[in-house]
C-alpha atoms as a PDB file:
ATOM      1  CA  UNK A   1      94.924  82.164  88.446  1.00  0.00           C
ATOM      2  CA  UNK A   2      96.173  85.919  88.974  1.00  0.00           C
ATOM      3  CA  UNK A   3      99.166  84.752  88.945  1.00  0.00           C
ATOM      4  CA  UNK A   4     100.261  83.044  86.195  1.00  0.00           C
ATOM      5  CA  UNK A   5     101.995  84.349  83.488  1.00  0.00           C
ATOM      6  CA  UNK A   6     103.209  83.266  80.443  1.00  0.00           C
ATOM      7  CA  UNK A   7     106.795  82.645  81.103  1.00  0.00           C
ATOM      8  CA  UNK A   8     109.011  83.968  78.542  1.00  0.00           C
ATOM      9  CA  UNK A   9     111.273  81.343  76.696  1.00  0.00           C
ATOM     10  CA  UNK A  10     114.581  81.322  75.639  1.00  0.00           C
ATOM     11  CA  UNK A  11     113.226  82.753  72.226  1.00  0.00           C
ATOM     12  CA  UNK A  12     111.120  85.407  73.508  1.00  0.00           C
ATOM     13  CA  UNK A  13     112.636  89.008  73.776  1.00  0.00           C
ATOM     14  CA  UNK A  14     114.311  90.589  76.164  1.00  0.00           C
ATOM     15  CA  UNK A  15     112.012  93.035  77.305  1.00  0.00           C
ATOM     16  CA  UNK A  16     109.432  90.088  77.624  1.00  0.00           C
ATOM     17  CA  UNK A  17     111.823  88.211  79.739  1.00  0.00           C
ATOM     18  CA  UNK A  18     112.396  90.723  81.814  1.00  0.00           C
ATOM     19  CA  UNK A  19     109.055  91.870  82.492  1.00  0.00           C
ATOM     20  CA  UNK A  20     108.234  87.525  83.227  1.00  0.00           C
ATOM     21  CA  UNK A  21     111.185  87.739  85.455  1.00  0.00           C
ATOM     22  CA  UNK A  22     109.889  90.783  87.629  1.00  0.00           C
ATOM     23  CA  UNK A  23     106.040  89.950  87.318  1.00  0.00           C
ATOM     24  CA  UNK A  24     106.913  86.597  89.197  1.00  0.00           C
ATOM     25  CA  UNK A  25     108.924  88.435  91.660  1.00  0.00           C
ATOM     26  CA  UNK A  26     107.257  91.232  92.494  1.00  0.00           C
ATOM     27  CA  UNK A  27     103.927  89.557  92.860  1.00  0.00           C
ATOM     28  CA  UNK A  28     105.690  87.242  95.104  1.00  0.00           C
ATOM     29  CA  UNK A  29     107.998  88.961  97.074  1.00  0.00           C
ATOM     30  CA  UNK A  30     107.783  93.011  97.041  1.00  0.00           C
ATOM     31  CA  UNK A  31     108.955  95.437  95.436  1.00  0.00           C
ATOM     32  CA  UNK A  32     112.049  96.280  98.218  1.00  0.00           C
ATOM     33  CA  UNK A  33     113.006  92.764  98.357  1.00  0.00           C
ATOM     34  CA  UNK A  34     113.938  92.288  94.704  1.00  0.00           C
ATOM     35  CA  UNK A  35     116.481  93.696  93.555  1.00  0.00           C
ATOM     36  CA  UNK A  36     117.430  95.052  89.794  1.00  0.00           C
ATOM     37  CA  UNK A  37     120.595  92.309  89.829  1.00  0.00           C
ATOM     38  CA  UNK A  38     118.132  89.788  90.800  1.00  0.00           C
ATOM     39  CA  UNK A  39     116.071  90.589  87.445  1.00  0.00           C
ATOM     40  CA  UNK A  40     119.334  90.961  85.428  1.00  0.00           C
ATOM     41  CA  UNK A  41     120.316  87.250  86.600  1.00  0.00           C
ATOM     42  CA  UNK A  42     117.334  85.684  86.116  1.00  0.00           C
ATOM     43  CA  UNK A  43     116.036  86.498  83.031  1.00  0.00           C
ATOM     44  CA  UNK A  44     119.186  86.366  81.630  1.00  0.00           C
ATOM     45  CA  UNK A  45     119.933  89.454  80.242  1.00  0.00           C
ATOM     46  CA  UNK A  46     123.073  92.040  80.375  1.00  0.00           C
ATOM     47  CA  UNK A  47     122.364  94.902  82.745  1.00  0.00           C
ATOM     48  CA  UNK A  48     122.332  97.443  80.098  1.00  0.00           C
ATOM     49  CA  UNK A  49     120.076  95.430  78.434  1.00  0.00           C
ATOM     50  CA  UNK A  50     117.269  96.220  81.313  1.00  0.00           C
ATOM     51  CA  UNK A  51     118.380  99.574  81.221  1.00  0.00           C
ATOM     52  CA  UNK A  52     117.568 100.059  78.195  1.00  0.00           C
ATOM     53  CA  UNK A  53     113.891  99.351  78.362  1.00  0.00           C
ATOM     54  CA  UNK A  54     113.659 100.420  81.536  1.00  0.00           C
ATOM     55  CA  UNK A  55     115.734 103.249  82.826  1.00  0.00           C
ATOM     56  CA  UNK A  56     114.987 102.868  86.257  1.00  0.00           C
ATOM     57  CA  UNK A  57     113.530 100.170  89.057  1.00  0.00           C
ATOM     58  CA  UNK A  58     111.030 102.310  89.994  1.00  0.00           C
ATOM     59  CA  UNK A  59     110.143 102.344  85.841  1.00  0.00           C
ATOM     60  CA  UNK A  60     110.038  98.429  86.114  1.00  0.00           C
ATOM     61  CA  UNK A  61     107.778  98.434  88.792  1.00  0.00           C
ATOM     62  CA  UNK A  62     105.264 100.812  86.927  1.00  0.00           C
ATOM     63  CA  UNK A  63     105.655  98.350  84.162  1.00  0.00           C
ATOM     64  CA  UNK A  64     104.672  95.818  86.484  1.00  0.00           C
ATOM     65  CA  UNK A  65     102.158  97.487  88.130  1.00  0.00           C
ATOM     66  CA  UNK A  66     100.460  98.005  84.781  1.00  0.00           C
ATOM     67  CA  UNK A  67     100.774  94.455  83.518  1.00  0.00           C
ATOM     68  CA  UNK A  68      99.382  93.770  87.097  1.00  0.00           C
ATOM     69  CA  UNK A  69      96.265  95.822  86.345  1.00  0.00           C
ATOM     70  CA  UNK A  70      95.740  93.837  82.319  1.00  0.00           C
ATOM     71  CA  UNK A  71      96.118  90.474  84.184  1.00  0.00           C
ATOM     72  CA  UNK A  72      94.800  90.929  87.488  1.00  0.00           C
ATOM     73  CA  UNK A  73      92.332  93.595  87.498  1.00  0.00           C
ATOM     74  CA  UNK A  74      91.106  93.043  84.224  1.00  0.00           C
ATOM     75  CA  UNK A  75      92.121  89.142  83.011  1.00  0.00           C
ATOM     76  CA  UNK A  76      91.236  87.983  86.580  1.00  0.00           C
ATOM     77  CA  UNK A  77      88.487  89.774  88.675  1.00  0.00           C
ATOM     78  CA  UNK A  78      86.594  91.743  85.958  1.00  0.00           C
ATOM     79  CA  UNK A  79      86.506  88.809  83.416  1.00  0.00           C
ATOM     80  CA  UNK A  80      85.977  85.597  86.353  1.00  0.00           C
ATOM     81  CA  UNK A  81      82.670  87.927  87.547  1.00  0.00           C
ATOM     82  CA  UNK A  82      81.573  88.713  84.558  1.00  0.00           C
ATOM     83  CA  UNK A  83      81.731  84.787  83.547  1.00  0.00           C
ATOM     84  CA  UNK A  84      80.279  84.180  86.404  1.00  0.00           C
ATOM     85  CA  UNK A  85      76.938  86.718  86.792  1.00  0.00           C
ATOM     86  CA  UNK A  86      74.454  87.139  84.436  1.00  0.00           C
ATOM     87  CA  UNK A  87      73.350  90.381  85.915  1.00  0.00           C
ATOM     88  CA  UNK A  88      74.810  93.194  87.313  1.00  0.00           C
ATOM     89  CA  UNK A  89      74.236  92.105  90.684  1.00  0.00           C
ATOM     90  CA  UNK A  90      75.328  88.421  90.235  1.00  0.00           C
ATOM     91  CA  UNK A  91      78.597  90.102  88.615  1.00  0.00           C
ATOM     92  CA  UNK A  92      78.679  92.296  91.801  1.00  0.00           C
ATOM     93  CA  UNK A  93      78.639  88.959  93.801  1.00  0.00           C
ATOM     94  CA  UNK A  94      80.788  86.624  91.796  1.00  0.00           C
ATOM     95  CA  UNK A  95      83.684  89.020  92.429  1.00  0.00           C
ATOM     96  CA  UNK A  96      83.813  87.342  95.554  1.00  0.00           C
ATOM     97  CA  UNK A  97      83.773  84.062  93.688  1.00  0.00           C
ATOM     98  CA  UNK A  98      86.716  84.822  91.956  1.00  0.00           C
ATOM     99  CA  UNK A  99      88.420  85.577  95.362  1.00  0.00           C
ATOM    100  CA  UNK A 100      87.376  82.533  97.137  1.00  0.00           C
ATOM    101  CA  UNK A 101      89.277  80.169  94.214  1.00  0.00           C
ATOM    102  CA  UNK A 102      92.088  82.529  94.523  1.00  0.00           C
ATOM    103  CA  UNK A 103      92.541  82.305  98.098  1.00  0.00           C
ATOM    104  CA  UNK A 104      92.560  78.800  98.519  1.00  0.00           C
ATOM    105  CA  UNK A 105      94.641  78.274  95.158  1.00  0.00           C
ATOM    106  CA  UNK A 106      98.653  78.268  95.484  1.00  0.00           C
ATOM    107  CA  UNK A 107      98.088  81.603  93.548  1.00  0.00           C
ATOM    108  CA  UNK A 108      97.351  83.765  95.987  1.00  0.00           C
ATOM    109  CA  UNK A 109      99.777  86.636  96.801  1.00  0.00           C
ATOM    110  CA  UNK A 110      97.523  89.718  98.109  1.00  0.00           C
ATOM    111  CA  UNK A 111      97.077  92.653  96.679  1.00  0.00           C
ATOM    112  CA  UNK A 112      99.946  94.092  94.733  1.00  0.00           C
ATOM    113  CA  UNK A 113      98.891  97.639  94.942  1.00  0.00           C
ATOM    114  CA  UNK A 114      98.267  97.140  98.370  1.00  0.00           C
ATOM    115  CA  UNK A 115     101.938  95.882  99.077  1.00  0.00           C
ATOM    116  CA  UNK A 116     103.134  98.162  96.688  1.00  0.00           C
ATOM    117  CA  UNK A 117     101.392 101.582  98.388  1.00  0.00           C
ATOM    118  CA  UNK A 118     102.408  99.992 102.106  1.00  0.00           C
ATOM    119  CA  UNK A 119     105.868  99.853 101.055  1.00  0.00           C
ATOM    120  CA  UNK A 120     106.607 102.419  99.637  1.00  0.00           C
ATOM    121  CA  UNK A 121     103.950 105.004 101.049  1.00  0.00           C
ATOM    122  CA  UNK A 122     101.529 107.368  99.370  1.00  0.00           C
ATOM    123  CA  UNK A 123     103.811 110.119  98.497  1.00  0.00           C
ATOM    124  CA  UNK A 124     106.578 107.860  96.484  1.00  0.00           C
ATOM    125  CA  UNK A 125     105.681 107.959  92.910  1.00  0.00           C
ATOM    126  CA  UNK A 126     104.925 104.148  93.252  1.00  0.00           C
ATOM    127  CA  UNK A 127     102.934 104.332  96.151  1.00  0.00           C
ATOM    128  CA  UNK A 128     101.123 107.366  94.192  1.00  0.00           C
ATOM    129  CA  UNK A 129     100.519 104.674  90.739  1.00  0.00           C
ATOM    130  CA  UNK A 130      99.227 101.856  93.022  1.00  0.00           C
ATOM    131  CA  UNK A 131      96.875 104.761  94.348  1.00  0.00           C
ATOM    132  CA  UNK A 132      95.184 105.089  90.590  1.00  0.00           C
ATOM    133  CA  UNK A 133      95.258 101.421  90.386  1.00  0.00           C
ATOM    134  CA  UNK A 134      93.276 100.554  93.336  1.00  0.00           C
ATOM    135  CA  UNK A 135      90.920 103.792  91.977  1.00  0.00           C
ATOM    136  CA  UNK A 136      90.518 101.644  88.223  1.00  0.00           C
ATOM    137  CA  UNK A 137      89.528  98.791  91.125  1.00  0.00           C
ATOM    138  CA  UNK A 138      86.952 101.086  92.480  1.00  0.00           C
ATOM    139  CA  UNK A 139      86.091 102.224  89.034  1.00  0.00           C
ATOM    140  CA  UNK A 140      85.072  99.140  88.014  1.00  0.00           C
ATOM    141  CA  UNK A 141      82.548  97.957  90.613  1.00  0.00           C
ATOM    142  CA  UNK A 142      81.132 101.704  90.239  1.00  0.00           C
ATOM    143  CA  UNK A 143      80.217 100.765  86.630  1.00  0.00           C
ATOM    144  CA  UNK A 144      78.461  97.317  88.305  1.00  0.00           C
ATOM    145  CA  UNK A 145      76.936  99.072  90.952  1.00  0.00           C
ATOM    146  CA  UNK A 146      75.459 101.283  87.956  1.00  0.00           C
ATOM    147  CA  UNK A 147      74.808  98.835  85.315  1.00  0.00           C
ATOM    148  CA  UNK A 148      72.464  97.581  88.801  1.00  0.00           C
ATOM    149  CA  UNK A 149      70.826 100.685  89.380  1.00  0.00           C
ATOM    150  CA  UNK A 150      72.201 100.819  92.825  1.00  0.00           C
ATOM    151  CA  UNK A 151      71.686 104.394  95.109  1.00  0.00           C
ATOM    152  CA  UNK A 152      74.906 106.731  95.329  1.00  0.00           C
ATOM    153  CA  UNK A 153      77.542 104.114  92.857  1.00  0.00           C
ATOM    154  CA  UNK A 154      80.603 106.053  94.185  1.00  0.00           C
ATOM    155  CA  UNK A 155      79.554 105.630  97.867  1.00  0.00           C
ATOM    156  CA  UNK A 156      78.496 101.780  97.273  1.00  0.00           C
ATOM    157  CA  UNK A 157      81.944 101.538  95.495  1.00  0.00           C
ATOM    158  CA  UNK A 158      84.474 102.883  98.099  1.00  0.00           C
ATOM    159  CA  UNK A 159      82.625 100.625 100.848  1.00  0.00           C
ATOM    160  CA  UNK A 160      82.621  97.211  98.020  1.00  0.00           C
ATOM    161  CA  UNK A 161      86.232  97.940  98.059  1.00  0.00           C
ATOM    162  CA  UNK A 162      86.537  97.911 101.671  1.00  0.00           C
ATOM    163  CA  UNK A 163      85.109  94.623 101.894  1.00  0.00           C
ATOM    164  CA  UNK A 164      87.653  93.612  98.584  1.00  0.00           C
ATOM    165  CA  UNK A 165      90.749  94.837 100.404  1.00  0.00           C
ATOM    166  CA  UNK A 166      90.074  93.489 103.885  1.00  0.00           C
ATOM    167  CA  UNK A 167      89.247  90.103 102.751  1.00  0.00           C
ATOM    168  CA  UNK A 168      92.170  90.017 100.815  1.00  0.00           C
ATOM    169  CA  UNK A 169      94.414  91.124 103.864  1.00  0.00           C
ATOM    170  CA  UNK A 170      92.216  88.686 106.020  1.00  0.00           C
ATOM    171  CA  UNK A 171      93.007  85.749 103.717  1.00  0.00           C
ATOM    172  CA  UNK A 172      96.658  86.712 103.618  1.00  0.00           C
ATOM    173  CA  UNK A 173      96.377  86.231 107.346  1.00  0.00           C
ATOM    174  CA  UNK A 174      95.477  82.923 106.813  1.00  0.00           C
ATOM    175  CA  UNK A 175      91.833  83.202 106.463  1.00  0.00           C
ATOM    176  CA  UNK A 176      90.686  80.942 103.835  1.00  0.00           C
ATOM    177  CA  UNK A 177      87.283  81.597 104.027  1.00  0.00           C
ATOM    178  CA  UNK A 178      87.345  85.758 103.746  1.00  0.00           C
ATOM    179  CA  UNK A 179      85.948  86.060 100.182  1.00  0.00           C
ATOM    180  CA  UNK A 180      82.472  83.729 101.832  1.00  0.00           C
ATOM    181  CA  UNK A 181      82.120  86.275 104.569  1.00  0.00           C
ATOM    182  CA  UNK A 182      82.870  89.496 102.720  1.00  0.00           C
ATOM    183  CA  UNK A 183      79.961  87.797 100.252  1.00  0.00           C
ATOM    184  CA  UNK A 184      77.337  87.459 103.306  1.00  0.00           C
ATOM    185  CA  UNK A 185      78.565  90.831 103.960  1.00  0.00           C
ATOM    186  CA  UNK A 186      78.055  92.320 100.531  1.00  0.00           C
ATOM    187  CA  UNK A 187      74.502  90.929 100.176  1.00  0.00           C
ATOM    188  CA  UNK A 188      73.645  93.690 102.821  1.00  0.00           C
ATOM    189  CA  UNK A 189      75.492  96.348 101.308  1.00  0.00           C
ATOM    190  CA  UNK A 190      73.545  95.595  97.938  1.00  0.00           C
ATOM    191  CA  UNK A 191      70.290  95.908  99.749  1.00  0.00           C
ATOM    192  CA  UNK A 192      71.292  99.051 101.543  1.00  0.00           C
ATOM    193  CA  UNK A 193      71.751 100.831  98.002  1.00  0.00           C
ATOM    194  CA  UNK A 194      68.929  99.119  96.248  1.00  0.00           C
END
């Protein structure tokens, strides 16, 4: 699931163990709540040793929030749709496949670049890199919404993105069944821009 990682050994490097360390917290717990000690302690390294590859939390967290974006974004949503749809529009659809697994798996832990903007606001340069994430989100169903031949892609994409984000936020609230509505939902939305 989006999730899982690849948790780096006792062999891997330091860097990797780090970034492990902070992918499973982050994910999990926020970005305020986890502290650089935290990372330091458990992933086992000396706090220089972090500072060296990363001079900064904030420059963890955009190391995160990029890793986020390979595994999530990209490993998770893009690649489960386009297992799942043999055309454009099936893609489309199946992103809200992927979703419904993930919401009812022990997986699920919202949106990161949601969490990520909420904490720390737009203007924080954090708040400002989950903006351009959630944009490659966007950019991505644009390229569907093309690839379908749908009216006005950019206009289809910001409202598919609505319905992403607030099922998300609706399953986080406990909603297991979001991703089925925000489907029957979607159908419509497809058939508006047809």
């Amino acid at each position: 699931m989006a999730r899982k990682v690849a948790l780096a050994g006792p062999g891997a490097g330091a860097r990797e163990r780090i970034m492990s360390t902070a992918y499973e917290l982050f994910s999990r717990r926020g970005v305020r709540d986890v502290g650089v000690d935290e990372v330091i302690r458990r992933s086992g390294v000396a706090k220089a040793t972090l500072y060296r590859h990363f001079p900064s939390k904030d420059d963890l967290v955009l190391a995160f929030l990029k890793q986020r974006e390979q595994q999530w974004t990209l490993g998770f949503v893009e690649a489960g749709a386009k297992a799942r749809g043999a055309t454009a529009e099936e893609r489309l659809l199946a992103i809200f496949d992927v979703f419904d697994g993930w919401f009812r798996s022990e997986e699920f832990d919202a949106c990161t670049f949601i969490n990520v903007l909420l904490e720390m606001r737009w203007e924080h340069p954090l708040g400002r890199a989950s903006i351009t994430h959630l944009e490659n989100i966007r950019a991505i169903v644009r390229r569907m919404a093309e690839d379908a031949g749908l009216r006005d892609a950019d206009s289809f994409a910001r409202s598919w993105h609505i319905l992403m984000k607030g099922s998300i936020v609706s399953a986080a609230e406990g909603d297991r069944d979001a991703a089925r509505r925000a489907k029957a939902m979607a159908r419509c939305l497809i058939a508006q821009h047809r």
